[in-house]
Structures are given as structure tokens and as C-alpha cells.
PDB file of N, CA and C in Angstrom:
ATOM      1  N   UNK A   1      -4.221   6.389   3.141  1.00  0.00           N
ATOM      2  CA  UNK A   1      -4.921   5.174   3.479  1.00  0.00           C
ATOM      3  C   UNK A   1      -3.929   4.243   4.176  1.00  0.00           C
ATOM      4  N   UNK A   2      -4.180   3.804   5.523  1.00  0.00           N
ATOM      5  CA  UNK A   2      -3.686   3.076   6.182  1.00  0.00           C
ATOM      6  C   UNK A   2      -3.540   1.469   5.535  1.00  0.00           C
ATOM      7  N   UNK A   3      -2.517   0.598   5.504  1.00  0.00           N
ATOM      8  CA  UNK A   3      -2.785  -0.901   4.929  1.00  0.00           C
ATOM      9  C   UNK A   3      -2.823  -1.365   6.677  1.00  0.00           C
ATOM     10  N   UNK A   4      -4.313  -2.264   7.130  1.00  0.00           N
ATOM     11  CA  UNK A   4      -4.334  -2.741   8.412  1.00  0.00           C
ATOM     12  C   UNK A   4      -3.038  -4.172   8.694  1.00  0.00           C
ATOM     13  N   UNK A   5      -2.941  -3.972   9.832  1.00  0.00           N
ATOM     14  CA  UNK A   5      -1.361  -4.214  10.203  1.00  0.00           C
ATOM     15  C   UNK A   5      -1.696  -6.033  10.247  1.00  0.00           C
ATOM     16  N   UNK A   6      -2.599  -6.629  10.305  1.00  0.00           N
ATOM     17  CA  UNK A   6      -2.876  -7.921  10.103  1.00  0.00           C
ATOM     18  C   UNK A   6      -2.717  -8.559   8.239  1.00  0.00           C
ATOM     19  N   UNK A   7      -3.105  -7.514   7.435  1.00  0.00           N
ATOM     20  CA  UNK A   7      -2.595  -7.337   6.304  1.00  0.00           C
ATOM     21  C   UNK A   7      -0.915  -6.932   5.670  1.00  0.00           C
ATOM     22  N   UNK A   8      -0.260  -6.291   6.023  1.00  0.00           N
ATOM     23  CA  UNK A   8       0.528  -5.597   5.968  1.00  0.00           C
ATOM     24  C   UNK A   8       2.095  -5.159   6.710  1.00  0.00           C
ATOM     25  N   UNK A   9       2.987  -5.511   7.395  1.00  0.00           N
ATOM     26  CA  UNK A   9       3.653  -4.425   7.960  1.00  0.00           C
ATOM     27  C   UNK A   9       4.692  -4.058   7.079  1.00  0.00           C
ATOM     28  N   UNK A  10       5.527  -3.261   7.844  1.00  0.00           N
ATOM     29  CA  UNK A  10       7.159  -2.677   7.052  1.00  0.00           C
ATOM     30  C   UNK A  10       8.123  -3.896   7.407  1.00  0.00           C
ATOM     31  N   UNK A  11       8.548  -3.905   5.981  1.00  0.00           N
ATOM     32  CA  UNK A  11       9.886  -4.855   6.235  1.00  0.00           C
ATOM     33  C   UNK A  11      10.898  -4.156   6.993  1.00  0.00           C
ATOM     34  N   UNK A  12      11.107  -3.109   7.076  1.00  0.00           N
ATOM     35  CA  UNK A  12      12.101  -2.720   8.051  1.00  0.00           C
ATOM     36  C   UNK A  12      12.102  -2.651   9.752  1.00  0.00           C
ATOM     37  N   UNK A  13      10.769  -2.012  10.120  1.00  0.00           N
ATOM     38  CA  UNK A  13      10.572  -2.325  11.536  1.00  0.00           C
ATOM     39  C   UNK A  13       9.314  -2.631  11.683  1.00  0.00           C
ATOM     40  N   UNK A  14       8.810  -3.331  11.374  1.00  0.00           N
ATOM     41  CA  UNK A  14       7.284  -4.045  11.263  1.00  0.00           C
ATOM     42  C   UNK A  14       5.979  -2.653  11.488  1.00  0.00           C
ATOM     43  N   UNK A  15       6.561  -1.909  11.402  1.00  0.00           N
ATOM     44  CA  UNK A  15       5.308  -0.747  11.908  1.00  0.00           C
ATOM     45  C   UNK A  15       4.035  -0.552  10.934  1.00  0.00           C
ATOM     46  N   UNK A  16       3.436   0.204  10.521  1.00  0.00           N
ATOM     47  CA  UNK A  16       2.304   0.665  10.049  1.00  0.00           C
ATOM     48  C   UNK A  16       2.688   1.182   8.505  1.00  0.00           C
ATOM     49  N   UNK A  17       1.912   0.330   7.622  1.00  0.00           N
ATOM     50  CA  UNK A  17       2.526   1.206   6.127  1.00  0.00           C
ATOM     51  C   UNK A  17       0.815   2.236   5.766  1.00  0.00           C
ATOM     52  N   UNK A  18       1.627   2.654   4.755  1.00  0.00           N
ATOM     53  CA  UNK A  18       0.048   3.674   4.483  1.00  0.00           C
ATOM     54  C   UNK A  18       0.493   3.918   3.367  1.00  0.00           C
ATOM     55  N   UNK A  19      -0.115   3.677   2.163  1.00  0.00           N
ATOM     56  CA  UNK A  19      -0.454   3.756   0.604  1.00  0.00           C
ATOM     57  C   UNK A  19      -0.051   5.536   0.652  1.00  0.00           C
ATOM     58  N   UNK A  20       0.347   5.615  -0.134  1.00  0.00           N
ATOM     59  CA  UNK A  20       0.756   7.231  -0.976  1.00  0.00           C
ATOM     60  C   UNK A  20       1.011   7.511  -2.278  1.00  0.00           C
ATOM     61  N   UNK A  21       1.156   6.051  -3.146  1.00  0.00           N
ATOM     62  CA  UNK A  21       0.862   5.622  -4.350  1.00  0.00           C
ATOM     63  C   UNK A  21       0.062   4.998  -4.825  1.00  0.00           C
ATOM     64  N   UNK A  22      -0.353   5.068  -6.375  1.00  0.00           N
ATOM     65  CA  UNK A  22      -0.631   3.748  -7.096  1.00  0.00           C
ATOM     66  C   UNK A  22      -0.765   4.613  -8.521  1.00  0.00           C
ATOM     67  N   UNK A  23      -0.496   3.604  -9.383  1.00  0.00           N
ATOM     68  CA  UNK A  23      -0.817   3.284 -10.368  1.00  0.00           C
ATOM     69  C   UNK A  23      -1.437   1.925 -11.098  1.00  0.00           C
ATOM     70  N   UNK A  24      -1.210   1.348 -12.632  1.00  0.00           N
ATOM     71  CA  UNK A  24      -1.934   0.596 -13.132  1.00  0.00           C
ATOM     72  C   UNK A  24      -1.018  -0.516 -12.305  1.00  0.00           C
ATOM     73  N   UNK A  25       0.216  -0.417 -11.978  1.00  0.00           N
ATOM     74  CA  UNK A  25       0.798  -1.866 -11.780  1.00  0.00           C
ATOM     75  C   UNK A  25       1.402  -1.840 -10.662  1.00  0.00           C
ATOM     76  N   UNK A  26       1.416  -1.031  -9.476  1.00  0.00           N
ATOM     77  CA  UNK A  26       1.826  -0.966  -8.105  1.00  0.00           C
ATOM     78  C   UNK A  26       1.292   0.140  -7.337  1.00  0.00           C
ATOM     79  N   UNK A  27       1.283  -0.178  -6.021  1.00  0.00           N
ATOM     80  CA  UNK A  27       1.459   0.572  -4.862  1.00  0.00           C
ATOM     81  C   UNK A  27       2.305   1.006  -4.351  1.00  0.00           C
ATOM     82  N   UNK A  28       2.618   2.314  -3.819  1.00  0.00           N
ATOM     83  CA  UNK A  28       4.070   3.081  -3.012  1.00  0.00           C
ATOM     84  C   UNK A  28       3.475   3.210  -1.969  1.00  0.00           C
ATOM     85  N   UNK A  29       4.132   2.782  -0.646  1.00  0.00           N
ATOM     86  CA  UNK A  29       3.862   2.665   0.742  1.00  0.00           C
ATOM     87  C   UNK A  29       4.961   2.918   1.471  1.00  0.00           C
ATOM     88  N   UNK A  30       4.592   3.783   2.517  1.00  0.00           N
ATOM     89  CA  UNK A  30       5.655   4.419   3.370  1.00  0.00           C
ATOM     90  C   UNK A  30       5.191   3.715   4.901  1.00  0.00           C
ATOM     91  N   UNK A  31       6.008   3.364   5.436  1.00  0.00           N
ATOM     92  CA  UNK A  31       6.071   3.623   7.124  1.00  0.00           C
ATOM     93  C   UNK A  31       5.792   4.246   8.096  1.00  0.00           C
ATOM     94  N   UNK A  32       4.717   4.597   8.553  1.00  0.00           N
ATOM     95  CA  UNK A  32       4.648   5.733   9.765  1.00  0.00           C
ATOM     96  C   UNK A  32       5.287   5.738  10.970  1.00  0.00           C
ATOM     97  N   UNK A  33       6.457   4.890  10.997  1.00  0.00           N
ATOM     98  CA  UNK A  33       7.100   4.782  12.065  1.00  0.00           C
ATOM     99  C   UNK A  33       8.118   4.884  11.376  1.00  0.00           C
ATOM    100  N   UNK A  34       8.973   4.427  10.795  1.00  0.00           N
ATOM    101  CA  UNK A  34      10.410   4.532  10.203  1.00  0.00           C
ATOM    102  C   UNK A  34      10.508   5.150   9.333  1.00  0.00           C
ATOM    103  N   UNK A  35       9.585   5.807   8.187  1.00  0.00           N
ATOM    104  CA  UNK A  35       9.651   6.256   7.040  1.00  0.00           C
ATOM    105  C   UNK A  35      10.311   5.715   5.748  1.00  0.00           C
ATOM    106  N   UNK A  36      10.576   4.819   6.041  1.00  0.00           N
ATOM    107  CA  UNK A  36      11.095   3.340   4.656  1.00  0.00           C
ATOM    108  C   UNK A  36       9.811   3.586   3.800  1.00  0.00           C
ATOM    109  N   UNK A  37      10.558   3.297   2.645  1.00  0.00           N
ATOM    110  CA  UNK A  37       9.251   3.425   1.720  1.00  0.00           C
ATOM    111  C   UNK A  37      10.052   2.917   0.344  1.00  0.00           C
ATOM    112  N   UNK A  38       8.483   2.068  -0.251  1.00  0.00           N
ATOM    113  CA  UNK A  38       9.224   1.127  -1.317  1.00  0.00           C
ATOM    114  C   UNK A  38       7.926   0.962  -2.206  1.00  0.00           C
ATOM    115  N   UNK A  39       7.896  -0.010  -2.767  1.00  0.00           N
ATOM    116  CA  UNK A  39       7.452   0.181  -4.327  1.00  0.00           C
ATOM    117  C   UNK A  39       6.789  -1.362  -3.897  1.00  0.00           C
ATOM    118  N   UNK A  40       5.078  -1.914  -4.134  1.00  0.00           N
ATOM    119  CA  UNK A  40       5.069  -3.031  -4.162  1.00  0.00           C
ATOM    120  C   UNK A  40       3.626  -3.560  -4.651  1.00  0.00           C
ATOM    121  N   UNK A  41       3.651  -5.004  -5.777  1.00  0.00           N
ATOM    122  CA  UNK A  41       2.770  -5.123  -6.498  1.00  0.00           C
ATOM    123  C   UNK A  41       1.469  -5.340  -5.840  1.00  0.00           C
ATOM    124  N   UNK A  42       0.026  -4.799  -6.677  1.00  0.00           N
ATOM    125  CA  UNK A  42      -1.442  -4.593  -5.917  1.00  0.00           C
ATOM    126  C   UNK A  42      -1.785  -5.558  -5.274  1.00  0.00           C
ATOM    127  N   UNK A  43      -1.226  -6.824  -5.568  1.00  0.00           N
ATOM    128  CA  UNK A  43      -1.248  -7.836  -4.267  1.00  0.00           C
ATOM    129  C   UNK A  43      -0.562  -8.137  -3.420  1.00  0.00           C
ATOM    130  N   UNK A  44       0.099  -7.449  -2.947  1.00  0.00           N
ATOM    131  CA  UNK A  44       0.817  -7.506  -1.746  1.00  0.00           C
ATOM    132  C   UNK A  44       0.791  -7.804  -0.175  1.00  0.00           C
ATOM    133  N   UNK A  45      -0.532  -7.564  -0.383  1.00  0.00           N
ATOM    134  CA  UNK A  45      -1.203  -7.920   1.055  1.00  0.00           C
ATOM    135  C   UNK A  45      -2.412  -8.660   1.123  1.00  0.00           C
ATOM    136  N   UNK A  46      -1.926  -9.588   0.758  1.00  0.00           N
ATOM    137  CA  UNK A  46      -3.125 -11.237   0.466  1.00  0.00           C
ATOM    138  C   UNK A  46      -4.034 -10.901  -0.019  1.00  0.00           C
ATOM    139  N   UNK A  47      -4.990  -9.532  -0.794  1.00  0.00           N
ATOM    140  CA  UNK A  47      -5.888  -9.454  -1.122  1.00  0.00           C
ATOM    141  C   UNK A  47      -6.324 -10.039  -2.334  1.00  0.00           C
ATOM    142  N   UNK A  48      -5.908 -10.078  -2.935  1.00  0.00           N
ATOM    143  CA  UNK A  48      -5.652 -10.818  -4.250  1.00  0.00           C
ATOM    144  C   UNK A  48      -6.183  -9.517  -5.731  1.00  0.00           C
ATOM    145  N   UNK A  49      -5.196  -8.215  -4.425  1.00  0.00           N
ATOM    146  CA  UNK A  49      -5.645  -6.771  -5.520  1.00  0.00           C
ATOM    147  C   UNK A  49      -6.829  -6.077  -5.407  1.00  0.00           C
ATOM    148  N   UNK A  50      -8.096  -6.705  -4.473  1.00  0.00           N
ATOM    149  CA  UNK A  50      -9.109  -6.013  -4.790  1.00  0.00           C
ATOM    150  C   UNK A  50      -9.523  -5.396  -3.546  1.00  0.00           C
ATOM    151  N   UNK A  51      -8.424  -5.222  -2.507  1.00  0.00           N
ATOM    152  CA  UNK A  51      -9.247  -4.485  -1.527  1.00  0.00           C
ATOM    153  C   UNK A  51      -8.239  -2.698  -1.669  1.00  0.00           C
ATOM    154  N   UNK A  52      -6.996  -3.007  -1.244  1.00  0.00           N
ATOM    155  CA  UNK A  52      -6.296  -1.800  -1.065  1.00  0.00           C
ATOM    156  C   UNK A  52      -5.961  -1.347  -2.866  1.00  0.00           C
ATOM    157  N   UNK A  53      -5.711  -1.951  -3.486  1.00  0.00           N
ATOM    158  CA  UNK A  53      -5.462  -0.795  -5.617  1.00  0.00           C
ATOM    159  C   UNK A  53      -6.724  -0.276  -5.785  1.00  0.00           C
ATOM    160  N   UNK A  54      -7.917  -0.990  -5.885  1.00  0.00           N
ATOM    161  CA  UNK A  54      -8.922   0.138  -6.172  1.00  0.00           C
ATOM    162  C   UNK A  54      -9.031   1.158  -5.322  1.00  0.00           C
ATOM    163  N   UNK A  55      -9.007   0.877  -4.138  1.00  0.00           N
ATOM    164  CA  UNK A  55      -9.547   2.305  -2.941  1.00  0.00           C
ATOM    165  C   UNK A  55      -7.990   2.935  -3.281  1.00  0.00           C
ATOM    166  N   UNK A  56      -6.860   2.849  -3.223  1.00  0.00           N
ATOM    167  CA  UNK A  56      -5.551   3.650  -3.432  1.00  0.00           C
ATOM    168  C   UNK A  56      -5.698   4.470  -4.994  1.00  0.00           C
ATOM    169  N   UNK A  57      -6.567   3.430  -6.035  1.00  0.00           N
ATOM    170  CA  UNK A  57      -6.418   4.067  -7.624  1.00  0.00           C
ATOM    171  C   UNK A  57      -7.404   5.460  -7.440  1.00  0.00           C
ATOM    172  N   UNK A  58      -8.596   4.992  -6.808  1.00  0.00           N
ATOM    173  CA  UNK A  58     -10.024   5.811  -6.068  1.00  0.00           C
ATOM    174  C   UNK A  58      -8.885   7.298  -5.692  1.00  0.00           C
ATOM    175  N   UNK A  59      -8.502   6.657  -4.871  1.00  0.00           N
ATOM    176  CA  UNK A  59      -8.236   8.281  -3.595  1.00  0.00           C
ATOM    177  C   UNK A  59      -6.962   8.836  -4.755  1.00  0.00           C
ATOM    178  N   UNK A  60      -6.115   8.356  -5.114  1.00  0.00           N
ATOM    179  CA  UNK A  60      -4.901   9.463  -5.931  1.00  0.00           C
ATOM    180  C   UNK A  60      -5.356   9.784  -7.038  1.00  0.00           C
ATOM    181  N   UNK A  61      -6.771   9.140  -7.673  1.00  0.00           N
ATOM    182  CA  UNK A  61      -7.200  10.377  -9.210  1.00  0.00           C
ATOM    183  C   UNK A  61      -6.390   9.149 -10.574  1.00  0.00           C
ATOM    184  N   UNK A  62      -6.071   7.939 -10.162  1.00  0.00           N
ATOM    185  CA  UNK A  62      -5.793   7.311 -11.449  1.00  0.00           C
ATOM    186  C   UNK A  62      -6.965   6.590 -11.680  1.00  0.00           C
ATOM    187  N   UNK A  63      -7.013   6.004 -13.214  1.00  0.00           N
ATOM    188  CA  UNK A  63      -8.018   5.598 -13.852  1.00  0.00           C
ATOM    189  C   UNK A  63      -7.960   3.917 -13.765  1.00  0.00           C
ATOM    190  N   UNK A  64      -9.389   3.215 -12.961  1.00  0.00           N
ATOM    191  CA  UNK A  64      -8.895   1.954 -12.975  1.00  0.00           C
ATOM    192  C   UNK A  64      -8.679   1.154 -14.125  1.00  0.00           C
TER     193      UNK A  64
END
């Protein structure tokens, strides 16, 4: 799952992150341009948690 880039970029070279984690208390997001990848809490991207942790908890098989 892509995080949209108006939401989101990489602290390292501003590129495109895309969810590849989650659990109950974070998201793991990698870079599709640099491959940096880091660890960061379900609100991270102004949603206030409810757009990208459920659809990320949804798609990897954890329990919300």
C-alpha cells in the first residue's frame, strides 16, 4: 500500500513510502526510491490513524 505523497514522503529523499508493516502500535514503511525504511506511529501522516493502520492492519492479517 502506497502512503499518497501529499500525505507522506521519505525523510531521506522525499520519494514515495509504501506500508510493509503494521501492528497494534506502528507502521514500517520503506521508500520506493531510496529504500530507507523506518518504523513510525499510526499517525504519522495527519490522519489521525484512521485512514492508512486499518487498511495496513486489513492487508498484513493483524487483528484490529
Amino acid at each position: 500500500m502506497l502512503v499518497e505523497l501529499e500525505d507522506g514522503r521519505c525523510r531521506s529523499c522525499d520519494g514515495q513510502l509504501e506500508l510493509c508493516g503494521a501492528d497494534d502500535a506502528t507502521l514500517d514503511v520503506e521508500c520506493t526510491e531510496c529504500g530507507d525504511g523506518y518504523t513510525v506511529e499510526p499517525d504519522a501522516f495527519n490522519d489521525g490513524g484512521i485512514k492508512y493502520w486499518p487498511e495496513a492492519m486489513v492487508e498484513f492479517g493483524e487483528e484490529l
